[in-house]
C-alpha atoms as a PDB file:
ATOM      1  CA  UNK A   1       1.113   6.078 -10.756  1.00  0.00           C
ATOM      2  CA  UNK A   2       3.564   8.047  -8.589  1.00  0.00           C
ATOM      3  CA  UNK A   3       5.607   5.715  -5.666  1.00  0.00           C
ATOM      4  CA  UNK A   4       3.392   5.854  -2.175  1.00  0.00           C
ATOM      5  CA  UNK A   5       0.671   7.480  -4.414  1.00  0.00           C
ATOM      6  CA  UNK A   6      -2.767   5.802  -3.815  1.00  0.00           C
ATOM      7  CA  UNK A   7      -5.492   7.717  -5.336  1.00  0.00           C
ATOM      8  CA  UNK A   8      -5.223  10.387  -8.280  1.00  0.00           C
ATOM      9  CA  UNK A   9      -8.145  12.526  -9.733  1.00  0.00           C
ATOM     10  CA  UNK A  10      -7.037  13.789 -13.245  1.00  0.00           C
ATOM     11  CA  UNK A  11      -9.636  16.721 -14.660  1.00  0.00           C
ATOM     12  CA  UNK A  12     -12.646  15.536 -13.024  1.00  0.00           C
ATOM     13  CA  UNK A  13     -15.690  17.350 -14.449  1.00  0.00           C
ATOM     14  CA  UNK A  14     -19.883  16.903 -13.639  1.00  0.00           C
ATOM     15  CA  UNK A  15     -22.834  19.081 -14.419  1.00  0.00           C
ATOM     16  CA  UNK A  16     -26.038  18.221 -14.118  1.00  0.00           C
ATOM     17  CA  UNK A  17     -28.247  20.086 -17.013  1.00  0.00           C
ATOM     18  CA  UNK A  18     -26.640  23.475 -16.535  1.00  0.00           C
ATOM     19  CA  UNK A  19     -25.334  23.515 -13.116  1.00  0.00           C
ATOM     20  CA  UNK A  20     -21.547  22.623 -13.699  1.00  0.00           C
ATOM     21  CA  UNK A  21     -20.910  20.511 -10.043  1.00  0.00           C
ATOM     22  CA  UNK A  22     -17.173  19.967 -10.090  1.00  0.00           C
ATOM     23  CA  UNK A  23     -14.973  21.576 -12.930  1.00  0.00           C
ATOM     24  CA  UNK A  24     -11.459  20.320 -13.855  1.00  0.00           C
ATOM     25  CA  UNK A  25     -10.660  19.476 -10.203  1.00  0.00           C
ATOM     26  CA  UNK A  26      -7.290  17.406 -10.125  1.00  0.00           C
ATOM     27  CA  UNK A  27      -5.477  15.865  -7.178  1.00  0.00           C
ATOM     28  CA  UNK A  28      -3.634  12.900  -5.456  1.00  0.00           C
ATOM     29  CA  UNK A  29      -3.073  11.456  -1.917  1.00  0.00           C
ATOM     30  CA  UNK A  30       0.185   9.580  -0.671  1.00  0.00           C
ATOM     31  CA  UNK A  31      -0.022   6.870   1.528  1.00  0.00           C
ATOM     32  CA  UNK A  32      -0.655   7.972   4.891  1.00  0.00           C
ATOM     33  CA  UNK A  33      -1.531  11.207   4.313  1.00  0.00           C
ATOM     34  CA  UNK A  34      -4.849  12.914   4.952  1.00  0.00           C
ATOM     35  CA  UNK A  35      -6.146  14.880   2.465  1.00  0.00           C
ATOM     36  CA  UNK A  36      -8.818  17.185   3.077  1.00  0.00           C
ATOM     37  CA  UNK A  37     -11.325  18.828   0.506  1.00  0.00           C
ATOM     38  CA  UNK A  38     -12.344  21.757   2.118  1.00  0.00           C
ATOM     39  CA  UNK A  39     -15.489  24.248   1.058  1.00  0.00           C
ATOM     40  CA  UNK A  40     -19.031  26.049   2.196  1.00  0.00           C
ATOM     41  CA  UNK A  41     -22.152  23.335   1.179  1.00  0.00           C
ATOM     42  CA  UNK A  42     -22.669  22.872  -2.539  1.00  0.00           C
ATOM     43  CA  UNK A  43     -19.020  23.908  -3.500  1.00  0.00           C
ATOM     44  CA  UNK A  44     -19.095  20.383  -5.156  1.00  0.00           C
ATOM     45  CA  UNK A  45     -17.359  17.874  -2.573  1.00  0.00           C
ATOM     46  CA  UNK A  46     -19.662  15.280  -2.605  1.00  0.00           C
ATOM     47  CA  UNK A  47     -19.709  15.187  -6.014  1.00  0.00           C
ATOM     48  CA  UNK A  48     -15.911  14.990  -6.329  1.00  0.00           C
ATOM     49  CA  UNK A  49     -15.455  11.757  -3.943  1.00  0.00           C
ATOM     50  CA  UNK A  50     -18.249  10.377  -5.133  1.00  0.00           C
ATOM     51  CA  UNK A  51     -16.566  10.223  -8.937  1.00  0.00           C
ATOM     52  CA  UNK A  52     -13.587   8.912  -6.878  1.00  0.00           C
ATOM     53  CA  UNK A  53     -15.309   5.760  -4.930  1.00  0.00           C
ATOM     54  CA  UNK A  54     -17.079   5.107  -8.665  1.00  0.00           C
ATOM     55  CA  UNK A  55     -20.425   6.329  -7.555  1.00  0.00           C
ATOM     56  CA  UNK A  56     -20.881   8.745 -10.316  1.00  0.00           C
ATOM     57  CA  UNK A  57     -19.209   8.677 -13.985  1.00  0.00           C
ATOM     58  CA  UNK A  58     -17.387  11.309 -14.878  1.00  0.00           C
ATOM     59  CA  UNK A  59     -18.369  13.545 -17.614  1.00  0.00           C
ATOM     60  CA  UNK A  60     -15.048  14.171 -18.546  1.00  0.00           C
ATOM     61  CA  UNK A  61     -11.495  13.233 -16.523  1.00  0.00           C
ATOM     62  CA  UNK A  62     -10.436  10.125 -14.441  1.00  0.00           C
ATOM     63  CA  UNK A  63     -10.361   8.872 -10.746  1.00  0.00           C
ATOM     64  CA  UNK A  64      -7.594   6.149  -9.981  1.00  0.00           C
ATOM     65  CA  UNK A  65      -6.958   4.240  -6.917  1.00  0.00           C
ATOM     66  CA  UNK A  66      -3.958   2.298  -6.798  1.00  0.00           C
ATOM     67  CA  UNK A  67      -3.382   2.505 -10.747  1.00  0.00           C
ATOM     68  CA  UNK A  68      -6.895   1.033 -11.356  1.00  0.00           C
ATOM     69  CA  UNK A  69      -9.412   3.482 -13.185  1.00  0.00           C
ATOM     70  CA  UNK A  70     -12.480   3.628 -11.325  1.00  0.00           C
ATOM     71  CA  UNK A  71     -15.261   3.334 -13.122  1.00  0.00           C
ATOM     72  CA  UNK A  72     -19.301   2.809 -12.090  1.00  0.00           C
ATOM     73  CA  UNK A  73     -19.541  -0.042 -14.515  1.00  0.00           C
ATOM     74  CA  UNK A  74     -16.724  -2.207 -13.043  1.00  0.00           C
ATOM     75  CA  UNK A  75     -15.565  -2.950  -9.761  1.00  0.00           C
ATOM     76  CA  UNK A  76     -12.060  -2.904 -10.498  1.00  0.00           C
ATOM     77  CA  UNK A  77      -9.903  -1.055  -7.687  1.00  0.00           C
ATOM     78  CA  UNK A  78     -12.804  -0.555  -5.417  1.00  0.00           C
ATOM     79  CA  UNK A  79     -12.319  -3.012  -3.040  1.00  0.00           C
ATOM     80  CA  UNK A  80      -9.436  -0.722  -2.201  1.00  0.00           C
ATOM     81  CA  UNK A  81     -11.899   2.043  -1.248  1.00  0.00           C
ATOM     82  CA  UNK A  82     -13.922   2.151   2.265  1.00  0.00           C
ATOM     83  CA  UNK A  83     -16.597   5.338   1.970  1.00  0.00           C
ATOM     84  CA  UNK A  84     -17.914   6.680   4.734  1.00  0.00           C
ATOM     85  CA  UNK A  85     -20.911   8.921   3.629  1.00  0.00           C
ATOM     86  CA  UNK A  86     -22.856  11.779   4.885  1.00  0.00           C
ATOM     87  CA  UNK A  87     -25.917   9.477   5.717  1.00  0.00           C
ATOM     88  CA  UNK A  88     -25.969   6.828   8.451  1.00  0.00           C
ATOM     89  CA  UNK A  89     -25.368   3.413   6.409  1.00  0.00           C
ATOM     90  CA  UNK A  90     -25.933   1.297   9.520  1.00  0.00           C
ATOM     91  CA  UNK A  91     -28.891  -0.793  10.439  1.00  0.00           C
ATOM     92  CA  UNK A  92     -30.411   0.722  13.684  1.00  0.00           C
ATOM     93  CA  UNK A  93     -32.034  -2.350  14.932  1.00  0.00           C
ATOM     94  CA  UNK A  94     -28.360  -4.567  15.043  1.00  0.00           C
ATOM     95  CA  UNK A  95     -25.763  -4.263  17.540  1.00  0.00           C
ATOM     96  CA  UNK A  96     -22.353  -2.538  16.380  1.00  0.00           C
ATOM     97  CA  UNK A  97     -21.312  -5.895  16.162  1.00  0.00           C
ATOM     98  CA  UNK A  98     -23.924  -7.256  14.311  1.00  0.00           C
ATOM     99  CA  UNK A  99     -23.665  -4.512  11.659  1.00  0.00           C
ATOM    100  CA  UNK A 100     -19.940  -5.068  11.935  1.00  0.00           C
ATOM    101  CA  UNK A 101     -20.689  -8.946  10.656  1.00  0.00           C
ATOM    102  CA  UNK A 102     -23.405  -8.087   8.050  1.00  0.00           C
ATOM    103  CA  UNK A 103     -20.920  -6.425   6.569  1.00  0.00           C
ATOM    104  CA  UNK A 104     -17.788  -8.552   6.799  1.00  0.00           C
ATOM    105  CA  UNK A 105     -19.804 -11.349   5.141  1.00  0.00           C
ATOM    106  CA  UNK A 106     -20.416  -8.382   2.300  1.00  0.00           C
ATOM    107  CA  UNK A 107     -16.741  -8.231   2.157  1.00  0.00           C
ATOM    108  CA  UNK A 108     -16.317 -12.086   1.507  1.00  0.00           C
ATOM    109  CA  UNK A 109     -14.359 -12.234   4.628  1.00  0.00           C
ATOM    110  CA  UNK A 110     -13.465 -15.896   6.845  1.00  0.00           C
ATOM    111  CA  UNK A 111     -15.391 -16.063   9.839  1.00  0.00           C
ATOM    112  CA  UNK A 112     -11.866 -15.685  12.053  1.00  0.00           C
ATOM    113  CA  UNK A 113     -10.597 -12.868  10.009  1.00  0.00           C
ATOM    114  CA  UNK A 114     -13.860 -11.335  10.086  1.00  0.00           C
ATOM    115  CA  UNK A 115     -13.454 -11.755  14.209  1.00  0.00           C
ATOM    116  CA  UNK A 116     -10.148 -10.283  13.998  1.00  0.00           C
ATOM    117  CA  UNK A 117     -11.099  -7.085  12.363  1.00  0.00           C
ATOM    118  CA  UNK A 118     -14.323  -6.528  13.872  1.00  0.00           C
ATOM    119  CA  UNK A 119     -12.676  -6.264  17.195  1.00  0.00           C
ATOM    120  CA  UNK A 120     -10.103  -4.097  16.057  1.00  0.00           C
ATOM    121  CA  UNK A 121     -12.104  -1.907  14.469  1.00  0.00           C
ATOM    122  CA  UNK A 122     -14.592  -0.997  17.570  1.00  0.00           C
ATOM    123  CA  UNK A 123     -11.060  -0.798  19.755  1.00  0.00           C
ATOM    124  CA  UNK A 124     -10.741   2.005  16.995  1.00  0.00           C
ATOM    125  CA  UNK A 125     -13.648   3.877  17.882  1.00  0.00           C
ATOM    126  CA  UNK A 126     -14.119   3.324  20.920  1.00  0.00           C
ATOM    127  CA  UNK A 127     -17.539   1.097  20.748  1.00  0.00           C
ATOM    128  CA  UNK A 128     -16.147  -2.078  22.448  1.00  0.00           C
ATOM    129  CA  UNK A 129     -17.770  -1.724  25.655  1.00  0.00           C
ATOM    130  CA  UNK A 130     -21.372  -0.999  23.626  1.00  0.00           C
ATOM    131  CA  UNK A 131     -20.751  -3.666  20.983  1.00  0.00           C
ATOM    132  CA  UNK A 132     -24.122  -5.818  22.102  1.00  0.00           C
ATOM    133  CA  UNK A 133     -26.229  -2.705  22.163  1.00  0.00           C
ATOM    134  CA  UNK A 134     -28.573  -2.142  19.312  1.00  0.00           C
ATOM    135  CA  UNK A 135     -27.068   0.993  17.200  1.00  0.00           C
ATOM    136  CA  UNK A 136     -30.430   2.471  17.441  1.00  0.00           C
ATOM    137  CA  UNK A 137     -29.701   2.929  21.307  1.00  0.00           C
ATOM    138  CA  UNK A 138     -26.420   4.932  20.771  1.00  0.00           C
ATOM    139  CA  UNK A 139     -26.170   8.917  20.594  1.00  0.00           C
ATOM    140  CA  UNK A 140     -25.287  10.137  16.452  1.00  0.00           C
ATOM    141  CA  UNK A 141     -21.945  10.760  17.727  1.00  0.00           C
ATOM    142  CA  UNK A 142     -21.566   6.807  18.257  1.00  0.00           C
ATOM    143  CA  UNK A 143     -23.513   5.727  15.237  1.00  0.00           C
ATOM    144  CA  UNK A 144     -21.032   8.135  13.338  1.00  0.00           C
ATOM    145  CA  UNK A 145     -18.288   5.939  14.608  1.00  0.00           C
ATOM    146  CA  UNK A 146     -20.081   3.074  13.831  1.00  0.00           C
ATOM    147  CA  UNK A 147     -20.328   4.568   9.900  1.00  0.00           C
ATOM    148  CA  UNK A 148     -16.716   4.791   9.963  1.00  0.00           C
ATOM    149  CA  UNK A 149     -16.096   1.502  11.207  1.00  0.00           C
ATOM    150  CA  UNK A 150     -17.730  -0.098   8.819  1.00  0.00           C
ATOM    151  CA  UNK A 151     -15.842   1.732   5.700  1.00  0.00           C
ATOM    152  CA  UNK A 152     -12.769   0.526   7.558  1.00  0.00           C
ATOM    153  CA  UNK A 153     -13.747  -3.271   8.133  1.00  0.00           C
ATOM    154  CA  UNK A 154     -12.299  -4.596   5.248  1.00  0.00           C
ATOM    155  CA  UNK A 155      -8.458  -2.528   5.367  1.00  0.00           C
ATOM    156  CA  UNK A 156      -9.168  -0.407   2.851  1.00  0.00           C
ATOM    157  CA  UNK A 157      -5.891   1.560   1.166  1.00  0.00           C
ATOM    158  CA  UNK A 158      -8.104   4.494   0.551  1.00  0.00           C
ATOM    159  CA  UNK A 159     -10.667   5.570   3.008  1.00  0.00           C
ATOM    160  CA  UNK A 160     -12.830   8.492   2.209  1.00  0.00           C
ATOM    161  CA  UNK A 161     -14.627  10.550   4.565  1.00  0.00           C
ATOM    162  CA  UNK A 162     -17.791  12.650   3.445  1.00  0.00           C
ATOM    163  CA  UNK A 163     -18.505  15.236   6.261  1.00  0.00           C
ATOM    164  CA  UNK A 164     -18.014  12.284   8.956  1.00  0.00           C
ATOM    165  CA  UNK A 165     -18.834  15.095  11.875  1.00  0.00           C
ATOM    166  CA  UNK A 166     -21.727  16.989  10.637  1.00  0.00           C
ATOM    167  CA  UNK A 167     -24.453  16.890  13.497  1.00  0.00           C
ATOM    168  CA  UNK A 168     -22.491  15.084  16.412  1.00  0.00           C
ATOM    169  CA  UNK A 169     -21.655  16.981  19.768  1.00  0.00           C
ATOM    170  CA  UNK A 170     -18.412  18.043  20.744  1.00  0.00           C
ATOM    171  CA  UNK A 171     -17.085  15.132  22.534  1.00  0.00           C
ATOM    172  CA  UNK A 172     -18.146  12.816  19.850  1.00  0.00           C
ATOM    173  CA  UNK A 173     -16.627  15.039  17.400  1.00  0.00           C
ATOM    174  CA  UNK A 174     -13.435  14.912  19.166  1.00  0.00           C
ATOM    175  CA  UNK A 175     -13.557  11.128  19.266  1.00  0.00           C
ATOM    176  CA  UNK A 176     -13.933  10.649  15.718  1.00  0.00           C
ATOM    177  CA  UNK A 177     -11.452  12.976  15.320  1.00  0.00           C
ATOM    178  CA  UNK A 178      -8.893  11.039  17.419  1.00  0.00           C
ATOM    179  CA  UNK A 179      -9.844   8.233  15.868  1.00  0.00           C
ATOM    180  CA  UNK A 180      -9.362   9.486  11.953  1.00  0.00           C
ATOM    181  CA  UNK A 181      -5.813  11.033  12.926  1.00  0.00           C
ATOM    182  CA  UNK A 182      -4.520   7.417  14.156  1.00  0.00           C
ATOM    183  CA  UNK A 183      -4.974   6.239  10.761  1.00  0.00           C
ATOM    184  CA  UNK A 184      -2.417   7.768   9.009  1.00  0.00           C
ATOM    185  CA  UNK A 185      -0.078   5.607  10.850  1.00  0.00           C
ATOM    186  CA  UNK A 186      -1.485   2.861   9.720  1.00  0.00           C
ATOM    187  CA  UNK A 187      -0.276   3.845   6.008  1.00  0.00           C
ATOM    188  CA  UNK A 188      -3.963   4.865   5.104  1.00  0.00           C
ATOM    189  CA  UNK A 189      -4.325   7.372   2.363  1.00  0.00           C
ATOM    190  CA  UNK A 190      -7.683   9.524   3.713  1.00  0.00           C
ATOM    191  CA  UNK A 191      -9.681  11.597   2.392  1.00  0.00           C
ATOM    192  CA  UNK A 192     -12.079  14.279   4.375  1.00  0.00           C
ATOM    193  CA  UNK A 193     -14.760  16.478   3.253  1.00  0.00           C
ATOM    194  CA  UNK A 194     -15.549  19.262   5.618  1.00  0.00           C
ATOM    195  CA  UNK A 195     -16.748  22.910   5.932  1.00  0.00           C
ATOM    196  CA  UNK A 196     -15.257  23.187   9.365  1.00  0.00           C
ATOM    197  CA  UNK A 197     -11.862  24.815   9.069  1.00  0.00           C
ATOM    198  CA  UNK A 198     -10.482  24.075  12.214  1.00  0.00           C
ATOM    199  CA  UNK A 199     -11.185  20.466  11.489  1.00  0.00           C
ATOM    200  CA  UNK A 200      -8.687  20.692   8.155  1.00  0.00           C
ATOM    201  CA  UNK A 201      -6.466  22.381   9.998  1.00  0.00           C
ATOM    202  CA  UNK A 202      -6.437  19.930  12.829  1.00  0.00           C
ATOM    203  CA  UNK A 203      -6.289  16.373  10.672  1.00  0.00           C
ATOM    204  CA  UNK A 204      -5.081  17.383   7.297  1.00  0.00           C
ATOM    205  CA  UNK A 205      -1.016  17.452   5.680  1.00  0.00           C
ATOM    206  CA  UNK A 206      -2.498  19.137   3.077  1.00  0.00           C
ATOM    207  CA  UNK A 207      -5.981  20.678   1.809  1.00  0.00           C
ATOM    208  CA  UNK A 208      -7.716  21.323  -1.392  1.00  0.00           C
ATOM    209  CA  UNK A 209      -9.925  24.673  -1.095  1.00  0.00           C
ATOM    210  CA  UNK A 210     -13.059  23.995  -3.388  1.00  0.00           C
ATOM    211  CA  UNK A 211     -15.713  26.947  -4.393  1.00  0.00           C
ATOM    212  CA  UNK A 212     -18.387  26.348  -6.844  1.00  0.00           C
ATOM    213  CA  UNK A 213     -16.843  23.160  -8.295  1.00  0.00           C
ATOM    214  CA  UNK A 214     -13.541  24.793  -8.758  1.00  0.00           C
ATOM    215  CA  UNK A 215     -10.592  23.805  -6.865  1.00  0.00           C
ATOM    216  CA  UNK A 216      -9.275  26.987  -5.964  1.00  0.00           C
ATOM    217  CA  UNK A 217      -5.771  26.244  -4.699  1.00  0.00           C
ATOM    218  CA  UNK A 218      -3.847  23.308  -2.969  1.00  0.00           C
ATOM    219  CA  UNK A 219      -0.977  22.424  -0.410  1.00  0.00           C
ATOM    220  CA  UNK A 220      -0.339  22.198   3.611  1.00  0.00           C
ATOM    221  CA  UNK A 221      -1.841  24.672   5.395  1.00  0.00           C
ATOM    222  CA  UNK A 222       1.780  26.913   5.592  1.00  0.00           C
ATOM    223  CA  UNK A 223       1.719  27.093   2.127  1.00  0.00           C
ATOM    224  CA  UNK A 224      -1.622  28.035   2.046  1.00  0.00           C
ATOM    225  CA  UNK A 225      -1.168  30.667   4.891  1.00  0.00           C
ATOM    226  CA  UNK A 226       1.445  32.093   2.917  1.00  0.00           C
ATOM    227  CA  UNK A 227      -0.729  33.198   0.633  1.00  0.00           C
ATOM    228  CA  UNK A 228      -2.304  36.070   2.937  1.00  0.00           C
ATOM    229  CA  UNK A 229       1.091  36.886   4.354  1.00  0.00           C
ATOM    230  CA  UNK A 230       1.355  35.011   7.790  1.00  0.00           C
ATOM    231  CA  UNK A 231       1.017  37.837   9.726  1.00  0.00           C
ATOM    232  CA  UNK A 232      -0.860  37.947  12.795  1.00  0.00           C
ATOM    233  CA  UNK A 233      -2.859  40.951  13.965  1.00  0.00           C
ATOM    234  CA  UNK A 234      -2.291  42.366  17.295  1.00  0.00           C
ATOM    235  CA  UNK A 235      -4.961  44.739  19.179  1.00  0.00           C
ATOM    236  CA  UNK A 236      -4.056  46.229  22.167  1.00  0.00           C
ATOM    237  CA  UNK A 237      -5.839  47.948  24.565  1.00  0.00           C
ATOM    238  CA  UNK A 238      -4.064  50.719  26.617  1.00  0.00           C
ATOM    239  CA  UNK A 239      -3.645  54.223  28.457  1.00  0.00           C
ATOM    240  CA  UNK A 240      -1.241  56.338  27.302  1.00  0.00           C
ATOM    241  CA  UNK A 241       0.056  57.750  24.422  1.00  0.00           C
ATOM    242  CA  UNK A 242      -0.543  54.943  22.061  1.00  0.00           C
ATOM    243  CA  UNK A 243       0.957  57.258  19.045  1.00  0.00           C
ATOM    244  CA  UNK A 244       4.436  57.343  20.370  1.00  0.00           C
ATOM    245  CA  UNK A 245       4.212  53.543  21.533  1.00  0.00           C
ATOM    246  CA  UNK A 246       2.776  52.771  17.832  1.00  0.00           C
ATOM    247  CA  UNK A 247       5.959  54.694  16.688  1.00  0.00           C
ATOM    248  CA  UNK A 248       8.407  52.259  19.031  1.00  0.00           C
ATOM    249  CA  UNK A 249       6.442  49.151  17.903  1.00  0.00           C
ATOM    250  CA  UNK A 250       6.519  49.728  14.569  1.00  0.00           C
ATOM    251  CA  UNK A 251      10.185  50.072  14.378  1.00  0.00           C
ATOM    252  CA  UNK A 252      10.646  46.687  16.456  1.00  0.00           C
ATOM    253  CA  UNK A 253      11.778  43.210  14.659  1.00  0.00           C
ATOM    254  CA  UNK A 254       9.050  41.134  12.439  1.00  0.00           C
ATOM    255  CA  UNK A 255       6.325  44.191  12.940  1.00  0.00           C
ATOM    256  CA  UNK A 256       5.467  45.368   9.098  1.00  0.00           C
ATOM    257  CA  UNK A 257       2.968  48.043  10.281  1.00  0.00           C
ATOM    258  CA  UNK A 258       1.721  49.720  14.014  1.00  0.00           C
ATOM    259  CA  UNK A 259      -1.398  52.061  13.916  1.00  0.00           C
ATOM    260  CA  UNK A 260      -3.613  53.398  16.522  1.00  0.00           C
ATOM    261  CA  UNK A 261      -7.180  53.544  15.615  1.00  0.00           C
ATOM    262  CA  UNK A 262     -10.425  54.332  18.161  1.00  0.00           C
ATOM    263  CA  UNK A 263      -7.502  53.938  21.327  1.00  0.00           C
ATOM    264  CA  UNK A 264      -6.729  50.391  20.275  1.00  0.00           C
ATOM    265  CA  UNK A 265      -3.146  49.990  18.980  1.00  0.00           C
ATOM    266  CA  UNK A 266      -3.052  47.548  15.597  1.00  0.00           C
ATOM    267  CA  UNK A 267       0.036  45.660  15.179  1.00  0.00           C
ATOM    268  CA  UNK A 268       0.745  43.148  12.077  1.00  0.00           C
ATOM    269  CA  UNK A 269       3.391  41.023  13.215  1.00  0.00           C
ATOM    270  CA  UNK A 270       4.976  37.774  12.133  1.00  0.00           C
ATOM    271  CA  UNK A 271       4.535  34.906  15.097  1.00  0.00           C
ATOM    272  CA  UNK A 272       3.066  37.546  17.552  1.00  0.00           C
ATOM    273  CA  UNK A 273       3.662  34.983  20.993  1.00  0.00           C
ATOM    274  CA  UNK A 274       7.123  35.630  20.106  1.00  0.00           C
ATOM    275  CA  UNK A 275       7.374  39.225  19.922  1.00  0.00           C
ATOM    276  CA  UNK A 276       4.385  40.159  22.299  1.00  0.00           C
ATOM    277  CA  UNK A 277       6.451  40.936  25.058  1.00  0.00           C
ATOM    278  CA  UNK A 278       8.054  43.706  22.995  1.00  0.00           C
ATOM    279  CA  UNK A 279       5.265  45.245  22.112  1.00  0.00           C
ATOM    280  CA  UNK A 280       3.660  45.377  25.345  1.00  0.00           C
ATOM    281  CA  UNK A 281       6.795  46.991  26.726  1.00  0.00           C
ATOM    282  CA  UNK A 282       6.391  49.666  24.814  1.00  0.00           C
ATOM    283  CA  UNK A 283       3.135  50.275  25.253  1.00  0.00           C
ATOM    284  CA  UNK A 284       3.200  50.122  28.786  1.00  0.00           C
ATOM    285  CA  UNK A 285      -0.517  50.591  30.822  1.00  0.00           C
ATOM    286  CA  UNK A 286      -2.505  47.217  28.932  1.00  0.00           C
ATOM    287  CA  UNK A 287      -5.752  47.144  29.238  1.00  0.00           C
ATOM    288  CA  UNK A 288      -6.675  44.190  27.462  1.00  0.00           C
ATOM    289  CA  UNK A 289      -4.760  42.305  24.195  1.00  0.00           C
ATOM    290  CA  UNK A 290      -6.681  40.195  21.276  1.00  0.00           C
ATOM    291  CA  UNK A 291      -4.192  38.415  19.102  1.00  0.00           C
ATOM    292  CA  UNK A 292      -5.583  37.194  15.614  1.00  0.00           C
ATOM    293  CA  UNK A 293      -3.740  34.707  13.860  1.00  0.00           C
ATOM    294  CA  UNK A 294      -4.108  33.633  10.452  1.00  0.00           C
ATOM    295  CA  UNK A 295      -6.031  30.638   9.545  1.00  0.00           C
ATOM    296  CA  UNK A 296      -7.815  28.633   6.562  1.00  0.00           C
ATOM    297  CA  UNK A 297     -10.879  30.773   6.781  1.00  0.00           C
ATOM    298  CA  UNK A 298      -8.908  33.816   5.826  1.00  0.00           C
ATOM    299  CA  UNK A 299      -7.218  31.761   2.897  1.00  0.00           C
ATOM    300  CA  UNK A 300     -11.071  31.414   1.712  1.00  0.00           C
ATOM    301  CA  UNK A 301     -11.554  34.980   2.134  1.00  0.00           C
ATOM    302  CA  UNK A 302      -8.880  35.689   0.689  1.00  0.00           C
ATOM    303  CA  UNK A 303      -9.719  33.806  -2.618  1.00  0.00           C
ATOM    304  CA  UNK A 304     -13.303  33.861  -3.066  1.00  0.00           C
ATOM    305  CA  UNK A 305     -14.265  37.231  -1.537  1.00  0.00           C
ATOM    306  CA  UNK A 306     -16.744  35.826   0.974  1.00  0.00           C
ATOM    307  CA  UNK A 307     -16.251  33.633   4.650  1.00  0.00           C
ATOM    308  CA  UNK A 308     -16.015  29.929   4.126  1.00  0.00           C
ATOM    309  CA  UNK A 309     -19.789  29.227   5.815  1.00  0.00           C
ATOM    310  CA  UNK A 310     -21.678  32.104   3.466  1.00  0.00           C
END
């Protein structure tokens, strides 16, 4: 295996009678990087980390985690591996910390180490002040945290994240968020299932687009913007004679095309903040301006034909 490389999925394939799951999807993650596996329900995610944490053989390919093959009838390399997955594996009727303990002793670990990281790990997210109270008293958001505390509990080198937000409000979203992000530092290699774009974009150095069991395309998200241009798409609403600013704008630095269309001028700029002041300049009388910049949701578009949640 690769230097800093901790997990690698080589040709990973799964049907179940006819319905082909994942097909040929290959992969690694570094050390402290987050990788994210990004795709609409039933493009085949689950299925793909869950041939990665051993969970599911393989009908054809490998999964390796730290140079071990991972397989369902061994437990070789998988104590490197912490899964957090979709469904609440807590015990509602136990504190955080008492979860935190059943667990530890799981993990073979000494009563003072088991101390050590138990503490540590509700710093993490943000349950120490709640650690008595009984998990079936907390809101999801919290027992989500709690889920991911437990697949971290033992310092795993690989922690994999199945859709770790679905459900949860806003402000518990953003906590596990924060929470997830500090990790890299910490030299873990993660990786995070989601539909939500803006959650790849906001947590991931680079992101696998997966559609009906295919991975589609790979890399950080510039790379993957560069595939539908990086331009951004101006409107602007104005009075005037929008033809002869569209004229002006259109000849101005980074703009590749100006159009007027139903009295809204269209501009398709590179890094529109930086050249918006040109452009309204010329145009003069602004009514209103909508900027539209590119994102992972048009990559999907882009690839597949259809928006990411169809």
């Amino acid at each position: 295996m690769s230097a800093g490389v901790i997990a690698r999925a080589r040709g990973l394939r799964k049907a179940f009678g006819d319905r082909v799951a994942v097909d040929d999807v290959s992969f690694e993650i570094a050390a402290g990087e987050t990788y994210g596996l990004l795709g609409p329900n039933g493009a085949g995610k689950s299925t793909a980390i869950s041939m990665l944490a051993g969970l599911i053989e393989p009908d054809a390919g490998e999964a390796e985690v730290l140079g071990v093959r991972i397989r369902t009838r061994s437990t070789a390399g998988r104590g490197a591996i912490g899964l957090v997955p979709q469904e609440l594996a807590i015990y509602p009727d136990l504190s955080a910390e008492e979860n935190l303990r059943f667990f530890a002793r799981l993990q073979g670990m000494s009563r003072a180490h088991a101390r050590k990281r138990i503490d540590a790990v509700l710093e993490l997210t943000g349950l120490s002040d709640r650690r008595r109270d009984r998990a079936a008293t907390y809101s999801g958001g919290m027992q989500r945290r709690l889920n991911i505390g437990i697949g971290l509990l033992h310092e795993p080198r690989l922690l994999i994240l199945d859709e770790p937000t679905v459900g949860v409000d806003p402000q518990s979203r953003h906590a596990i968020l924060e929470a997830i992000a500090a990790l890299a530092g910490e030299g873990i290699a993660t990786l995070y299932t989601t539909h939500y774009m803006e959650e790849a974009e906001r947590l991931c150095d680079r992101v696998g687009i997966l559609d009906e069991g295919r991975l589609l395309v790979e890399g950080t998200q510039a790379e993957l913007l560069a595939l539908v241009g990086e331009q951004d798409r101006v409107r602007v609403a104005a009075d005037g004679d929008l033809a002869a600013a569209a004229a002006i704008v259109g000849a101005l630095e980074g703009v590749s095309e100006a159009s007027v269309n139903d009295g809204t001028l269209g501009v398709l700029v590179r890094d529109a903040p930086r050249h918006l002041p040109a452009i309204l300049a010329a145009v003069g009388d602004v009514r209103s301006v909508e900027i539209e910049r590119p994102d992972l949701e048009a990559v999907f578009l882009h690839l597949t034909g259809k928006a990411l949640r169809d």
